[in-house]
PDB file of N, CA and C in Angstrom:
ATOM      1  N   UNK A   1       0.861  -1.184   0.000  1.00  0.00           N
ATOM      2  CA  UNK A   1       0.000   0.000   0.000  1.00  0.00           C
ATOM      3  C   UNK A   1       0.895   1.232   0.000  1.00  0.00           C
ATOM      4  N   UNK A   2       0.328   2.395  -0.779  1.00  0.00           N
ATOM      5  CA  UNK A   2       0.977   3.429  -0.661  1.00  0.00           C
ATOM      6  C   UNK A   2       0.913   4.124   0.577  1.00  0.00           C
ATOM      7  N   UNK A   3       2.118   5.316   0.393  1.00  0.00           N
ATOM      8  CA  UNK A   3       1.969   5.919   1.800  1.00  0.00           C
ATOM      9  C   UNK A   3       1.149   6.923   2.398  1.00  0.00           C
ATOM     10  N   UNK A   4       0.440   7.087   3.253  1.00  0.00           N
ATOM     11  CA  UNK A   4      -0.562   7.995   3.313  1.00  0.00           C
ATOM     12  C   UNK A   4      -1.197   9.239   2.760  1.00  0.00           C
ATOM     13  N   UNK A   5      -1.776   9.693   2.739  1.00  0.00           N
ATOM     14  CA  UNK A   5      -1.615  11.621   2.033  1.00  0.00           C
ATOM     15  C   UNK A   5      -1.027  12.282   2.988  1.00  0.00           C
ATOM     16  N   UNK A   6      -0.944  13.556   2.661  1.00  0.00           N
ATOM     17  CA  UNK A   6      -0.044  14.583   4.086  1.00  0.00           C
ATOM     18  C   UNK A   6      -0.922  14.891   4.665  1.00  0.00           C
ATOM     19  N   UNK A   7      -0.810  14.860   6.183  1.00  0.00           N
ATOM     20  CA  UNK A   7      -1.798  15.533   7.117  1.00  0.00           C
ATOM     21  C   UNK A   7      -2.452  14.766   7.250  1.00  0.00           C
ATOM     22  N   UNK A   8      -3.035  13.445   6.546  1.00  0.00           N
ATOM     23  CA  UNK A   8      -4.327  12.620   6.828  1.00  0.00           C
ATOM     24  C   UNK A   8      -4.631  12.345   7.967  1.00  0.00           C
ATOM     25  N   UNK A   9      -5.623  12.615   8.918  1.00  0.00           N
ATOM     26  CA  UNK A   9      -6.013  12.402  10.041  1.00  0.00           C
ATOM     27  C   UNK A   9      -6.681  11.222   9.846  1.00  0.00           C
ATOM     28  N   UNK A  10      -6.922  10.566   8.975  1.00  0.00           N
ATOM     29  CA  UNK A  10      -7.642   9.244   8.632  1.00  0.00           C
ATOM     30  C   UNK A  10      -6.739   8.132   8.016  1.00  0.00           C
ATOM     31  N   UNK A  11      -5.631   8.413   8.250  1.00  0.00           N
ATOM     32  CA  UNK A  11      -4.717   7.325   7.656  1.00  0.00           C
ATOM     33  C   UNK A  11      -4.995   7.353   5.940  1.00  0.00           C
ATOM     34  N   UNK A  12      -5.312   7.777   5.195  1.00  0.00           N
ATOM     35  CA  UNK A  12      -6.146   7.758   4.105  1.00  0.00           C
ATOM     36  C   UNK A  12      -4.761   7.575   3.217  1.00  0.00           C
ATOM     37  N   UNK A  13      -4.441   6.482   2.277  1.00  0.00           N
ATOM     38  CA  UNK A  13      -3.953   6.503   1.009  1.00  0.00           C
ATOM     39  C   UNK A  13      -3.728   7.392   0.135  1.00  0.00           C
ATOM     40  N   UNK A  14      -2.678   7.714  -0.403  1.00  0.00           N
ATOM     41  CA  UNK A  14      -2.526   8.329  -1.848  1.00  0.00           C
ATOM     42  C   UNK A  14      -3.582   7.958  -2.941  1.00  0.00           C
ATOM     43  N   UNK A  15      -4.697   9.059  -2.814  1.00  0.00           N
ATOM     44  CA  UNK A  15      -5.317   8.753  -4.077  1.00  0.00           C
ATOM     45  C   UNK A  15      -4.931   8.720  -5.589  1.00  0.00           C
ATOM     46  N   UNK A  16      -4.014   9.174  -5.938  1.00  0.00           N
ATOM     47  CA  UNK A  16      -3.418   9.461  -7.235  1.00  0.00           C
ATOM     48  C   UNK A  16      -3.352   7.527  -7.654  1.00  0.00           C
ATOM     49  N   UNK A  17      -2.187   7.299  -6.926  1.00  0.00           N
ATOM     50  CA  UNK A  17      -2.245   6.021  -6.877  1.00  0.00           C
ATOM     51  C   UNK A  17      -3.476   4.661  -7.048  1.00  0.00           C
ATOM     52  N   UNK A  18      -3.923   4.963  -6.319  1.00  0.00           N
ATOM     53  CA  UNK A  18      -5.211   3.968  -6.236  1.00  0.00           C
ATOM     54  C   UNK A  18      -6.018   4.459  -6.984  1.00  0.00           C
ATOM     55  N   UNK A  19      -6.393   5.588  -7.671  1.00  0.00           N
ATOM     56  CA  UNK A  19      -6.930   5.920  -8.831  1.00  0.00           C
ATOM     57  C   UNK A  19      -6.385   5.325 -10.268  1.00  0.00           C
ATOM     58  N   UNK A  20      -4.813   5.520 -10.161  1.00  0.00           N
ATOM     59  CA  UNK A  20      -4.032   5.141 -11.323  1.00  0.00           C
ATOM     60  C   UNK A  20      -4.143   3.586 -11.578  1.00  0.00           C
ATOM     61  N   UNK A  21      -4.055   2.896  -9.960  1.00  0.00           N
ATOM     62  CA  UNK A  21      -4.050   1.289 -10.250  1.00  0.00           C
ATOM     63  C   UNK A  21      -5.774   0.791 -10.810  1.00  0.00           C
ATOM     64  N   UNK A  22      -6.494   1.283 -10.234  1.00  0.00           N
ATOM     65  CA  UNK A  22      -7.909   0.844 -10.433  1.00  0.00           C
ATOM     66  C   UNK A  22      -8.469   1.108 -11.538  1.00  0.00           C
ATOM     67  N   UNK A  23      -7.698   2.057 -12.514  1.00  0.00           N
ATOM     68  CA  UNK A  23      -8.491   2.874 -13.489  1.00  0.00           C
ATOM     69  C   UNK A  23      -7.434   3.317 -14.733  1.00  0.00           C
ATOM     70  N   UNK A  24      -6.925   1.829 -14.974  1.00  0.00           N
ATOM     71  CA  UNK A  24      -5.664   2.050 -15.283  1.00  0.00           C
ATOM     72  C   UNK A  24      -5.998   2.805 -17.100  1.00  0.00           C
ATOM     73  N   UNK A  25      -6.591   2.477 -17.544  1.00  0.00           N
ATOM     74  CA  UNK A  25      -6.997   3.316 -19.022  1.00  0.00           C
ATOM     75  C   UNK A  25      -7.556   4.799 -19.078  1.00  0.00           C
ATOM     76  N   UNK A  26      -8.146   5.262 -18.049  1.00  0.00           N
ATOM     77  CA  UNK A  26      -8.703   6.062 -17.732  1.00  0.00           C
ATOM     78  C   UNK A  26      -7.552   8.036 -16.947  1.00  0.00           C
ATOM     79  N   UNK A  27      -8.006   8.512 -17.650  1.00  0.00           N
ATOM     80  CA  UNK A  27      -6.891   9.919 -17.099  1.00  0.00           C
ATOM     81  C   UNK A  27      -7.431  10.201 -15.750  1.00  0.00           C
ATOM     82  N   UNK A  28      -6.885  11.263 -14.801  1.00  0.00           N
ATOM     83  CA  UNK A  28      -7.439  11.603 -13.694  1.00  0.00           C
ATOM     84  C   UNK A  28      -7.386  13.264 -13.946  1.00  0.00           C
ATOM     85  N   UNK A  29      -8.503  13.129 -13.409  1.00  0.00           N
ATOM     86  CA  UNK A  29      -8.840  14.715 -12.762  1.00  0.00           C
ATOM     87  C   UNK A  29      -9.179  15.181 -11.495  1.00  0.00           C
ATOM     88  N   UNK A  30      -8.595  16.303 -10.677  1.00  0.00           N
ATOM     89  CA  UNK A  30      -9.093  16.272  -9.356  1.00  0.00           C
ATOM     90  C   UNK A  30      -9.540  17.556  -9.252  1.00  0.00           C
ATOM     91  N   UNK A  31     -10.895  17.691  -9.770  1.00  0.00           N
ATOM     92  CA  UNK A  31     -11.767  19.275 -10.075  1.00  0.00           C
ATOM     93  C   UNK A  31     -11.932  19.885  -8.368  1.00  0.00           C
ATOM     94  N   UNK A  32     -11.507  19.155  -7.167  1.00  0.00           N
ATOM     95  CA  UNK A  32     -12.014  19.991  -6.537  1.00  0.00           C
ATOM     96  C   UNK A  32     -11.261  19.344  -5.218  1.00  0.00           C
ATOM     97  N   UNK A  33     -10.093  20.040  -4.651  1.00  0.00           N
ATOM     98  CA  UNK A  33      -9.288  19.762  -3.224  1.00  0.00           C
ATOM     99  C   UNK A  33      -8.816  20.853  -2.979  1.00  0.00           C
ATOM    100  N   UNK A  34      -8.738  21.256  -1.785  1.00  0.00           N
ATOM    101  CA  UNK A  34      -8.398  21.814  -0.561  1.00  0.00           C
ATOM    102  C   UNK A  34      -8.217  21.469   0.811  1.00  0.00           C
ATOM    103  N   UNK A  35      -7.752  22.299   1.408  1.00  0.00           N
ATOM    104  CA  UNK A  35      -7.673  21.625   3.085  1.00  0.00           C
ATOM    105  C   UNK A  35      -8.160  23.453   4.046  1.00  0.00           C
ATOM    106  N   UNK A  36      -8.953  23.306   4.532  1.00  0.00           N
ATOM    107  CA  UNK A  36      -9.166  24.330   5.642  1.00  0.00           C
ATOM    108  C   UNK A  36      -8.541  24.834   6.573  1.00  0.00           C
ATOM    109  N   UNK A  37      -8.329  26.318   6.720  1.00  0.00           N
ATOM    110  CA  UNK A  37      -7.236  26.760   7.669  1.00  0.00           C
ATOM    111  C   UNK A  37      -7.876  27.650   8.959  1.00  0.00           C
ATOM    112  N   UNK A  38      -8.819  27.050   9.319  1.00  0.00           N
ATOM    113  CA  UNK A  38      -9.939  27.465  10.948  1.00  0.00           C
ATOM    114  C   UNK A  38      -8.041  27.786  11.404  1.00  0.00           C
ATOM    115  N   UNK A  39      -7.788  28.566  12.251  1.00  0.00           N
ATOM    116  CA  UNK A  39      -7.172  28.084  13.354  1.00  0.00           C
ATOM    117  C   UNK A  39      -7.706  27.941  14.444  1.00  0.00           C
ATOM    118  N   UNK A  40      -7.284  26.465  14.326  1.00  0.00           N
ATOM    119  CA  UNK A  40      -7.719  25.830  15.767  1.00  0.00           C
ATOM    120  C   UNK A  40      -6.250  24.755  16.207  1.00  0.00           C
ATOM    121  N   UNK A  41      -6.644  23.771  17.134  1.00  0.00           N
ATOM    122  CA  UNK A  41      -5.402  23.489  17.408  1.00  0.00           C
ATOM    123  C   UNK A  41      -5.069  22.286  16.870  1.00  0.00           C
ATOM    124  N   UNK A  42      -6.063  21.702  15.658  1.00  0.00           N
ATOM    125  CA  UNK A  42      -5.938  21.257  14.536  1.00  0.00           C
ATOM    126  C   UNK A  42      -5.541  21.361  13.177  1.00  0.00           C
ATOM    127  N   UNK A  43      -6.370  22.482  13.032  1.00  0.00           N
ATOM    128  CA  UNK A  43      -5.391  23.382  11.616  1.00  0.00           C
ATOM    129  C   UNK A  43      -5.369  24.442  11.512  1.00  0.00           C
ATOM    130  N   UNK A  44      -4.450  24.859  10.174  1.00  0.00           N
ATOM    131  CA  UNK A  44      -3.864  26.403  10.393  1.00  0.00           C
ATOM    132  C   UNK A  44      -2.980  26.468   9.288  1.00  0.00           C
ATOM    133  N   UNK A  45      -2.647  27.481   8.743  1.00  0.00           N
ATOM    134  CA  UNK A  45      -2.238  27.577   7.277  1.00  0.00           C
ATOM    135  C   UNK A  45      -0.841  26.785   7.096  1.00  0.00           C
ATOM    136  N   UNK A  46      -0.162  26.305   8.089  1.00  0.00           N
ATOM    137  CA  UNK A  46       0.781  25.725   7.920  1.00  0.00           C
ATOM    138  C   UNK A  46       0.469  23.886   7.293  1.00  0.00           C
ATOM    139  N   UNK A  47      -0.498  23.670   7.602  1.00  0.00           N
ATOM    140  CA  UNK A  47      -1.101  22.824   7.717  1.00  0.00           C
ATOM    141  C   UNK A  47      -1.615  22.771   6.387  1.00  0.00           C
ATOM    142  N   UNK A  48      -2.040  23.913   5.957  1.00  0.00           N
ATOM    143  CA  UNK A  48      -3.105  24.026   4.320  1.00  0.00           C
ATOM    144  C   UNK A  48      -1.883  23.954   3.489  1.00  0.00           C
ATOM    145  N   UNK A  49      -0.351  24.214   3.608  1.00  0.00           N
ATOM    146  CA  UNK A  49       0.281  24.695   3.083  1.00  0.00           C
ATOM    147  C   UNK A  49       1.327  22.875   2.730  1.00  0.00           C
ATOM    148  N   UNK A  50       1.402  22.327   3.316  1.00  0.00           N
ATOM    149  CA  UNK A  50       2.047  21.157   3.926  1.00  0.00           C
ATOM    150  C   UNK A  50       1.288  20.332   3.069  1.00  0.00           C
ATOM    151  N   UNK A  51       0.207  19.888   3.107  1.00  0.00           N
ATOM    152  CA  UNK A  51      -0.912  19.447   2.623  1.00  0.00           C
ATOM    153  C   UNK A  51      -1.414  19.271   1.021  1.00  0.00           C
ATOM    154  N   UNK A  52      -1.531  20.847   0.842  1.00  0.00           N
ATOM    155  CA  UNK A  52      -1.606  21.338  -0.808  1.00  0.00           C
ATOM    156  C   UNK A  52      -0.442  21.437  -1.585  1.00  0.00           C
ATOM    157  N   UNK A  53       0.826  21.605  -1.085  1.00  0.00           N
ATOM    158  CA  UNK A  53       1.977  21.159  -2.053  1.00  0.00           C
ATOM    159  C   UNK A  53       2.276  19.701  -1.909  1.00  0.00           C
ATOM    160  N   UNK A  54       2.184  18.911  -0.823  1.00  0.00           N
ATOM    161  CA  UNK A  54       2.155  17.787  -1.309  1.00  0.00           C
ATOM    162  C   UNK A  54       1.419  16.853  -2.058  1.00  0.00           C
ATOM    163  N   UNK A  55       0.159  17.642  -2.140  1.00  0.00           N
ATOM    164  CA  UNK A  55      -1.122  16.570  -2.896  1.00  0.00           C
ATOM    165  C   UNK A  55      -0.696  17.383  -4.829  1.00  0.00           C
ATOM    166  N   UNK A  56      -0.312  18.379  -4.762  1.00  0.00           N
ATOM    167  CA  UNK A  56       0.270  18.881  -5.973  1.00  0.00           C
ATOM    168  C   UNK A  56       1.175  18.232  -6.538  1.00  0.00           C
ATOM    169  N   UNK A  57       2.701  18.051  -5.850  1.00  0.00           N
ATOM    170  CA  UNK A  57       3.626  17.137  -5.943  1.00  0.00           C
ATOM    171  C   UNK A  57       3.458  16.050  -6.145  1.00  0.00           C
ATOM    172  N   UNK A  58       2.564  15.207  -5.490  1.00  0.00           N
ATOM    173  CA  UNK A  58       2.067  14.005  -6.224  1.00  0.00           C
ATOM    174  C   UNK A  58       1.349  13.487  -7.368  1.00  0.00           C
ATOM    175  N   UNK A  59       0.016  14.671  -7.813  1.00  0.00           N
ATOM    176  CA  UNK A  59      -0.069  14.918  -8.799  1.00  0.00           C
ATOM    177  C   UNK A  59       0.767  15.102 -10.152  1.00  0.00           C
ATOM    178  N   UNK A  60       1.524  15.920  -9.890  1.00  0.00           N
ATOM    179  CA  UNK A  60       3.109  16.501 -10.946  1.00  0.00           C
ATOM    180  C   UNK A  60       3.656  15.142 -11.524  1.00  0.00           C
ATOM    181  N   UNK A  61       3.664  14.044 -10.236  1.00  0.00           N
ATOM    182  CA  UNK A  61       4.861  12.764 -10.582  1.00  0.00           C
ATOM    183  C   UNK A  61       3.696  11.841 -11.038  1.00  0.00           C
ATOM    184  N   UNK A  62       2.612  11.821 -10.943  1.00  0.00           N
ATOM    185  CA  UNK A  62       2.183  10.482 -11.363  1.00  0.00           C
ATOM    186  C   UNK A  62       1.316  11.405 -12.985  1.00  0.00           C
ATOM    187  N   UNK A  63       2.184  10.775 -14.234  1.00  0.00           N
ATOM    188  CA  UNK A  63       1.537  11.143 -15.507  1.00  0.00           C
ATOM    189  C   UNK A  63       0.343  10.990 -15.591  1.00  0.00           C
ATOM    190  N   UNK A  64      -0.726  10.367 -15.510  1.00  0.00           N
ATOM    191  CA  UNK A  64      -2.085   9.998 -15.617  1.00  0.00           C
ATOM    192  C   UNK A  64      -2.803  11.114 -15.170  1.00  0.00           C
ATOM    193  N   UNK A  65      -2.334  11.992 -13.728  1.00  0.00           N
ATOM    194  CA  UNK A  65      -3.456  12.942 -13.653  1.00  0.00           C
ATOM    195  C   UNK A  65      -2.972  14.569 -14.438  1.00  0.00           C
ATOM    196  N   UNK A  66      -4.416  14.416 -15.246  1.00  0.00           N
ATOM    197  CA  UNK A  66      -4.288  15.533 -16.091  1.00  0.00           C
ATOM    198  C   UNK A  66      -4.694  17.062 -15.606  1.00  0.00           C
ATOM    199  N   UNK A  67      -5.402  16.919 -14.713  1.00  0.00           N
ATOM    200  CA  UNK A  67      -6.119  18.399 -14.106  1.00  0.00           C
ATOM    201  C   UNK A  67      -5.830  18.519 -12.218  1.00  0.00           C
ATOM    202  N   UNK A  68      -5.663  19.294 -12.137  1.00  0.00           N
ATOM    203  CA  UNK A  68      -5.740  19.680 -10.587  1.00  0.00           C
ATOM    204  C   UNK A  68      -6.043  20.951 -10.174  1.00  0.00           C
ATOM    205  N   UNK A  69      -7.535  20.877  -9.281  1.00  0.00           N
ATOM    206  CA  UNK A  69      -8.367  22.532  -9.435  1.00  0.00           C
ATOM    207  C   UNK A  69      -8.048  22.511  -7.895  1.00  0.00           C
ATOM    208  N   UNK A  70      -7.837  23.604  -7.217  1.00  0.00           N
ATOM    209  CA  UNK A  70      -8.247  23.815  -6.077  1.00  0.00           C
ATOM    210  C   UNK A  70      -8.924  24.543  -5.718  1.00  0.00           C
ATOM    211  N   UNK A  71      -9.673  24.225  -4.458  1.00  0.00           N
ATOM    212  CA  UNK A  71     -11.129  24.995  -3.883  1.00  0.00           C
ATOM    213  C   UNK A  71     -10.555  25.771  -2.600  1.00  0.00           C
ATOM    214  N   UNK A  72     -10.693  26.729  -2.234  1.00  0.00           N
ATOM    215  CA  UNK A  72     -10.551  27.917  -3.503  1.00  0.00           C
ATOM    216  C   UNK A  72     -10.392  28.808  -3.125  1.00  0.00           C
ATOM    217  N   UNK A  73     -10.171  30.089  -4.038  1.00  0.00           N
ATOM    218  CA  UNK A  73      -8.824  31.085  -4.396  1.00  0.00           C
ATOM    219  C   UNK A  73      -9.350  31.773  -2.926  1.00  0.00           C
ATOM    220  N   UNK A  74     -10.724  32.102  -2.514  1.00  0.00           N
ATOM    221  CA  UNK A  74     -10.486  33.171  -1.481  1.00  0.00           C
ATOM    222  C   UNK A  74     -11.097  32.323  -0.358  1.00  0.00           C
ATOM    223  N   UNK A  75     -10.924  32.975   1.045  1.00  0.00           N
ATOM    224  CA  UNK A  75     -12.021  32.491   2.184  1.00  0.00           C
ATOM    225  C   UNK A  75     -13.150  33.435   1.938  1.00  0.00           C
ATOM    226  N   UNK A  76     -14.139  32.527   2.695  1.00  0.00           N
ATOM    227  CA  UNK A  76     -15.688  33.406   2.764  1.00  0.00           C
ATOM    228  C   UNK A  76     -16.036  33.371   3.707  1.00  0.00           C
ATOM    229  N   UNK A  77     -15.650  34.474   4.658  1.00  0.00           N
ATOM    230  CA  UNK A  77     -16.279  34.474   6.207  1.00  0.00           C
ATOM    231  C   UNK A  77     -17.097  34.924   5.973  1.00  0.00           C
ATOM    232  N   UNK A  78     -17.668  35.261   5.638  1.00  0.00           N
ATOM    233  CA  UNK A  78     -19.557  35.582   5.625  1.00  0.00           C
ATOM    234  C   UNK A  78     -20.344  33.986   5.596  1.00  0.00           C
ATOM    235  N   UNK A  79     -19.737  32.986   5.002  1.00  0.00           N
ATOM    236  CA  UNK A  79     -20.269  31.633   5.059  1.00  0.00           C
ATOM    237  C   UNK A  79     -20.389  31.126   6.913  1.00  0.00           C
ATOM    238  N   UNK A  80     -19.175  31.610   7.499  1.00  0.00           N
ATOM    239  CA  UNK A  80     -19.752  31.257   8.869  1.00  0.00           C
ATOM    240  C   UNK A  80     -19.954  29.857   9.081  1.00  0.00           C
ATOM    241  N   UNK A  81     -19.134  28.918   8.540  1.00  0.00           N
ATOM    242  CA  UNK A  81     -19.160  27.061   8.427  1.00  0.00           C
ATOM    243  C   UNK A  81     -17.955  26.770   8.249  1.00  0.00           C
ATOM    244  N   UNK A  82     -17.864  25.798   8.255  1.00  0.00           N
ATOM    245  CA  UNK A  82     -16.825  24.911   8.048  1.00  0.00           C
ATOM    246  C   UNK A  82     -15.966  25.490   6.823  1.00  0.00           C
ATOM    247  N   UNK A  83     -16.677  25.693   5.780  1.00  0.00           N
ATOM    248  CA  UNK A  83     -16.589  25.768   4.411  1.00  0.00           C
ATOM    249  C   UNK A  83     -15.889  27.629   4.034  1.00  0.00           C
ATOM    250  N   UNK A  84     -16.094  28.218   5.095  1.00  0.00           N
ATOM    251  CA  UNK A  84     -15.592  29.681   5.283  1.00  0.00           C
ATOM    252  C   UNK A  84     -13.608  29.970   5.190  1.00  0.00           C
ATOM    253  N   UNK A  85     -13.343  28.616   5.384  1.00  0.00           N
ATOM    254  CA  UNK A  85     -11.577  28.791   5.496  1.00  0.00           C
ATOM    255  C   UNK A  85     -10.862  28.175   4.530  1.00  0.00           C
ATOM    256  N   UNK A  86     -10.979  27.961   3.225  1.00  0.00           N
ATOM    257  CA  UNK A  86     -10.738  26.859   2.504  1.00  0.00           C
ATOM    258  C   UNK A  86      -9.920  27.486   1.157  1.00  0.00           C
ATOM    259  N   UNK A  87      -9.953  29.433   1.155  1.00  0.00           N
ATOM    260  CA  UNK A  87      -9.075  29.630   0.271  1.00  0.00           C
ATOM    261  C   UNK A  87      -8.004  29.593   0.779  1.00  0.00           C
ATOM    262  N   UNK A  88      -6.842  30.357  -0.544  1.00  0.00           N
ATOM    263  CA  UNK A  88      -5.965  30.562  -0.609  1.00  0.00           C
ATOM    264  C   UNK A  88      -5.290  31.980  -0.419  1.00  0.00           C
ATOM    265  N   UNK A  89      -6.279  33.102   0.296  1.00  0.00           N
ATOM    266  CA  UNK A  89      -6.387  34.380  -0.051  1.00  0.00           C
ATOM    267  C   UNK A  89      -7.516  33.930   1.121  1.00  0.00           C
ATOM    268  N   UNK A  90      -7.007  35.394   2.214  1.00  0.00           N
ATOM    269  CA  UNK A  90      -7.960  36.340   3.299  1.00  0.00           C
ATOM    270  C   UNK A  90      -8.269  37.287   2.532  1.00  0.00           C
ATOM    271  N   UNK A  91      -9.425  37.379   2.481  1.00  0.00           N
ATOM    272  CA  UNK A  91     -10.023  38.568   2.595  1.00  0.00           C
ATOM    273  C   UNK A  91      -9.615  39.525   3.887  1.00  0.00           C
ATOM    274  N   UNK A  92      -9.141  40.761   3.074  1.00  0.00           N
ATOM    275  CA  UNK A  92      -8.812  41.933   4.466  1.00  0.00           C
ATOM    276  C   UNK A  92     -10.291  42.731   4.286  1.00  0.00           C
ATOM    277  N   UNK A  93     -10.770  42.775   3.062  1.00  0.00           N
ATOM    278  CA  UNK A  93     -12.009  43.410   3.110  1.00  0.00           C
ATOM    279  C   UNK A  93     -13.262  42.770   1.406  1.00  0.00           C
ATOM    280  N   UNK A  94     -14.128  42.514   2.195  1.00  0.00           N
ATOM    281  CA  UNK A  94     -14.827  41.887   1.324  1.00  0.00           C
ATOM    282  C   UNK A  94     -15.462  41.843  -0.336  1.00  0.00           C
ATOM    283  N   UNK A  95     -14.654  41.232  -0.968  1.00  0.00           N
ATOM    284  CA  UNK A  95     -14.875  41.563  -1.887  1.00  0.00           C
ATOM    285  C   UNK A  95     -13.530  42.597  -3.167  1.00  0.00           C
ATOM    286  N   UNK A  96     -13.255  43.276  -2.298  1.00  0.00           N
ATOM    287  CA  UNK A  96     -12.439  44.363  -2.549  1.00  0.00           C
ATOM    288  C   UNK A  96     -10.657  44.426  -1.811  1.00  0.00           C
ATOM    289  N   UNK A  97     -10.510  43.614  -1.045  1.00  0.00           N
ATOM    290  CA  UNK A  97      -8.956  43.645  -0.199  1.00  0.00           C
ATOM    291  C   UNK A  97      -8.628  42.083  -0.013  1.00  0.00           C
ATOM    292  N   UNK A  98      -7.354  41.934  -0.342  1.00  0.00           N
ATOM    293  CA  UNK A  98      -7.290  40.256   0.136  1.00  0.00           C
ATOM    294  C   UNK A  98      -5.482  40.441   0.629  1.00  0.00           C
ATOM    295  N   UNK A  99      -5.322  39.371   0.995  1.00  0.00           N
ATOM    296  CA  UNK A  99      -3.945  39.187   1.196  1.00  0.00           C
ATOM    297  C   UNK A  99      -3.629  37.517   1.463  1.00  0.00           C
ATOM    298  N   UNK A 100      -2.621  36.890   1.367  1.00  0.00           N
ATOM    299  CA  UNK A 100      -1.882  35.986   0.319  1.00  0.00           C
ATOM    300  C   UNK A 100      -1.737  34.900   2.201  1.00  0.00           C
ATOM    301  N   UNK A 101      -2.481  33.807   1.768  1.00  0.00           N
ATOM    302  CA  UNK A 101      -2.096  32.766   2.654  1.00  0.00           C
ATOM    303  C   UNK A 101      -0.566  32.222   2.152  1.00  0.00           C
ATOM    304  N   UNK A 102       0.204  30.989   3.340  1.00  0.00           N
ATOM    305  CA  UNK A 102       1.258  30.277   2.550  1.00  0.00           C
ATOM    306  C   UNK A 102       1.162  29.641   1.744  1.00  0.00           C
ATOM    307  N   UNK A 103      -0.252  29.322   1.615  1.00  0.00           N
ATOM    308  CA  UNK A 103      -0.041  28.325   0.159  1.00  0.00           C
ATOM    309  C   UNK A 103       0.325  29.477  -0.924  1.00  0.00           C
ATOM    310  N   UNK A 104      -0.534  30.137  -1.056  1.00  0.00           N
ATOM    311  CA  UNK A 104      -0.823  31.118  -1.972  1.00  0.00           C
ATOM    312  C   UNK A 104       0.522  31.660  -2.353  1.00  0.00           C
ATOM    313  N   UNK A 105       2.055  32.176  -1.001  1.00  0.00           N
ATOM    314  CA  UNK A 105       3.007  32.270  -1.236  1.00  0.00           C
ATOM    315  C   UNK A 105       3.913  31.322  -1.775  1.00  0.00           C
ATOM    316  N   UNK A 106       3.820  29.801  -1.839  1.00  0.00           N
ATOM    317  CA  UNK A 106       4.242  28.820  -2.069  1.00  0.00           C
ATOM    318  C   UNK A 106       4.282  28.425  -3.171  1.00  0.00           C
ATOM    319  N   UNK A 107       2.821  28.893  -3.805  1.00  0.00           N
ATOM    320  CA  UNK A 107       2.826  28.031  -5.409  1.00  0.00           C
ATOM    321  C   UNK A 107       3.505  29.219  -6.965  1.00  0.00           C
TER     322      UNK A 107
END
């Protein structure tokens, strides 16, 4: 078995892999990953950052996957959920001001 993803709190496999073995004629696309940066004492942009270049990097090396989207470019604290921390870009003011998470400096 391959070696885990980064950060997996679920032990979870390299999907690239187990996509590539199972689906071996078939290209890959991954229209939609991210990792959330709540800080809490779980995660935190170091964490989004650790995470999203390695699931990139793995992507890069295995030829088969053709697309890799990530979700997405800004946060939306007005969402107020789970789903509010998941860009790549704070908003300093809505709509109109942002400034640059580490991923965002990274890629």
């Amino acid at each position: 078995m391959e070696a885990p993803a980064a950060k997996s709190p679920n032990n979870v496999p390299d999907i690239t892999v187990t996509l590539a073995n199972n689906f071996p004629d078939k290209e890959i696309w991954f229209t939609e990953f991210g990792y959330r940066t709540k800080a809490t004492s779980t995660t935190n942009e170091a964490d989004q950052n650790e995470f999203m270049t390695k699931f990139i990097a793995k992507c890069r090396n295995n030829p088969r996957v053709k697309a890799v989207i990530a979700y997405e470019l800004f946060d939306e604290p007005y969402k107020k959920s789970h789903e509010a921390t998941y860009g790549m870009y704070k908003w300093s003011q809505q709509y109109t001001g942002s400034a640059k998470k580490l991923i965002a400096e990274s890629l």
